[in-house]
Protein backbone atom coordinates (compact mmCIF):
# COMPACT_ATOMS: atom_id res chain seq x y z
CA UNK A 1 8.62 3.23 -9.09
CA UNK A 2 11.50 5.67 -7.98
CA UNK A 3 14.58 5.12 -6.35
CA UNK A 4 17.23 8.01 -7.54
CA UNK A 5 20.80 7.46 -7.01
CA UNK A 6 21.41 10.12 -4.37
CA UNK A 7 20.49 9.64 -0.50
CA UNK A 8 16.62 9.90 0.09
CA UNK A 9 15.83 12.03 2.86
CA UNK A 10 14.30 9.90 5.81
CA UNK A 11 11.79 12.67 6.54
CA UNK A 12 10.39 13.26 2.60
CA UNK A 13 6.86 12.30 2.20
CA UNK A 14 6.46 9.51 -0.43
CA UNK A 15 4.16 6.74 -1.48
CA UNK A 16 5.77 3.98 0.00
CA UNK A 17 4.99 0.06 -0.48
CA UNK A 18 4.56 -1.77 2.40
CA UNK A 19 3.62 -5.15 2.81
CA UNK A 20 1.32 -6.55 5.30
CA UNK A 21 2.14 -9.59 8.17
CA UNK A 22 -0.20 -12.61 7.39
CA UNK A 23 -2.88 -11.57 5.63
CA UNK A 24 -4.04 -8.65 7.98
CA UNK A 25 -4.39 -5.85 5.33
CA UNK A 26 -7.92 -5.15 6.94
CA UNK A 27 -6.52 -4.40 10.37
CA UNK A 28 -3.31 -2.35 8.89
CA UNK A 29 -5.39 -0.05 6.94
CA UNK A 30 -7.76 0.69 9.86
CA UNK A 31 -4.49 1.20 11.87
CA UNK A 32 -3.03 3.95 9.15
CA UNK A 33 -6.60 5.19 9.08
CA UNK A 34 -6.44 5.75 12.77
CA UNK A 35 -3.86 7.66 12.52
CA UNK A 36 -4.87 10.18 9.76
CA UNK A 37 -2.33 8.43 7.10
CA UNK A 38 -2.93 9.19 3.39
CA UNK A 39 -3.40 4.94 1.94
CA UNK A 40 -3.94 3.37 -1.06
CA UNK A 41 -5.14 -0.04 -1.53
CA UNK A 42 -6.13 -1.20 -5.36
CA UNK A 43 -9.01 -3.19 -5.43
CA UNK A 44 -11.22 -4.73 -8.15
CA UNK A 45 -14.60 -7.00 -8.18
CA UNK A 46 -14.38 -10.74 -7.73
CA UNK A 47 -17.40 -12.59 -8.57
CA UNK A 48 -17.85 -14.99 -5.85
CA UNK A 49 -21.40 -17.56 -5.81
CA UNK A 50 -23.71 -17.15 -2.43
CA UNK A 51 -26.14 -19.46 -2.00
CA UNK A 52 -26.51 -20.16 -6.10
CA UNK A 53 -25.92 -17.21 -6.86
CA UNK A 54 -23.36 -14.79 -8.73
CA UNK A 55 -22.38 -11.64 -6.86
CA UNK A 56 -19.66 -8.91 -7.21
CA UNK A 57 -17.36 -7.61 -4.50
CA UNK A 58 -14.79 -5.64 -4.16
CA UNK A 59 -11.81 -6.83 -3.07
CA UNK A 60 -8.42 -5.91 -3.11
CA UNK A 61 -6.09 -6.71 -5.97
CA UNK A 62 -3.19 -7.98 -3.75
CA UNK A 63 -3.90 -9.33 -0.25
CA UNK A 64 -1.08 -7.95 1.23
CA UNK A 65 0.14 -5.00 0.24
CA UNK A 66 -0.84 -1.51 0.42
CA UNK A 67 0.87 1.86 -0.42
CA UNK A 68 1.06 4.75 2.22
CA UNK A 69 2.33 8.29 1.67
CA UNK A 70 4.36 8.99 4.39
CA UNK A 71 8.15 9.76 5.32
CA UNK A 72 10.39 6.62 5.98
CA UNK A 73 11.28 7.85 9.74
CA UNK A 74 7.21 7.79 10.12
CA UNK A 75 6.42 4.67 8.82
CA UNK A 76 9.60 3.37 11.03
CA UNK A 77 8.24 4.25 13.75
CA UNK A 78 4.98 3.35 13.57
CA UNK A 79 6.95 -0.71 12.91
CA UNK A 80 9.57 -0.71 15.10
CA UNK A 81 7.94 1.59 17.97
CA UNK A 82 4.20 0.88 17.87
CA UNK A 83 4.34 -2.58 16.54
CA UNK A 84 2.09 -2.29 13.14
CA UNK A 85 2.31 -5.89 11.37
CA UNK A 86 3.82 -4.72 8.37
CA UNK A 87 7.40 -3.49 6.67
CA UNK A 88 9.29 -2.23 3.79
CA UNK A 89 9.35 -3.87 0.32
CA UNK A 90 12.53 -3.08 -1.00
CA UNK A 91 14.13 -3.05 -4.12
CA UNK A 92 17.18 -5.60 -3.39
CA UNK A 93 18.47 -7.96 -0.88
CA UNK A 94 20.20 -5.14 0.66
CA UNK A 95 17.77 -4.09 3.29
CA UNK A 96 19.40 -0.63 3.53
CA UNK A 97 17.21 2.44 3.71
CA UNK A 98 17.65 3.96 0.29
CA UNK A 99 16.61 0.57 -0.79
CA UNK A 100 12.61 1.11 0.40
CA UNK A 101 10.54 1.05 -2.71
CA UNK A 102 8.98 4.01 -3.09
CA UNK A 103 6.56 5.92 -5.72
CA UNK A 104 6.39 9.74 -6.66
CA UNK A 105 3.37 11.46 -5.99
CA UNK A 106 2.71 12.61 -10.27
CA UNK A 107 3.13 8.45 -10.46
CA UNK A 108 0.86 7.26 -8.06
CA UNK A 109 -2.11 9.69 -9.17
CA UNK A 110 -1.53 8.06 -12.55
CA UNK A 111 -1.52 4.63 -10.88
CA UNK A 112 -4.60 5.22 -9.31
CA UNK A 113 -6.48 6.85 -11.91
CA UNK A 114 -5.44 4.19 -14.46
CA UNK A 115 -6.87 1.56 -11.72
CA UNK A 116 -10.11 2.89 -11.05
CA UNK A 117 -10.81 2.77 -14.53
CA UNK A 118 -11.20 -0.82 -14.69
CA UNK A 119 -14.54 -2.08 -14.14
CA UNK A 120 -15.71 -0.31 -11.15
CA UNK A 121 -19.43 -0.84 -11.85
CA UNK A 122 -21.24 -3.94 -9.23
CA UNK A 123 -23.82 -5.03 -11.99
């Protein structure tokens, strides 16, 4: 994850980590979906028993967090205007802007990549 010593620029597009108000990571990604936003969430299979038996489902790795590759001003807005249940994680106490975490783009394909090759397969 990236944070570089000199000022980000609010309006850069990056992958940014946001976390997700009590538990509602399915209605936050259909929000960002509504709205055309570039989101990744990781997700591996659980094995879960129905009715005596074992069955595999997908489910997200962390239950409330996803990654969106936006600017900070965007993803600002969309919290502090339009009310989306979710904010910043940041990388100290400080709150400050230059503090959002934040991944570059070459880091997150490898992020990605390297997490759909776990077992992706339902058997």
């Amino acid at each position: 994850m990236s944070n570089p010593s000199n000022k980000l620029d609010r309006d850069a597009i990056h992958w940014y980590v946001i976390r997700c108000h009590n538990r509602s990571l399915g209605k936050v990604r259909a929000l960002f979906d509504a709205k055309a936003m570039e989101i990744y969430v990781p997700e591996t299979y659980r094995i879960f028993e129905v009715e005596g038996r074992l069955v595999k489902k997908l489910c997200p790795v962390f239950s409330d967090i996803i990654f969106v590759r936006s600017s900070y001003n965007e993803l600002k807005t969309y919290i502090e205007v339009e009310g989306f249940p979710v904010f910043f994680y940041f990388s100290r106490t400080s709150h400050i802007m230059d503090d959002a975490i934040w991944v570059k783009d070459k880091e997150m394909e490898m992020f990605s990549k390297a997490s759909f090759m776990q077992d992706r397969s339902p058997e």
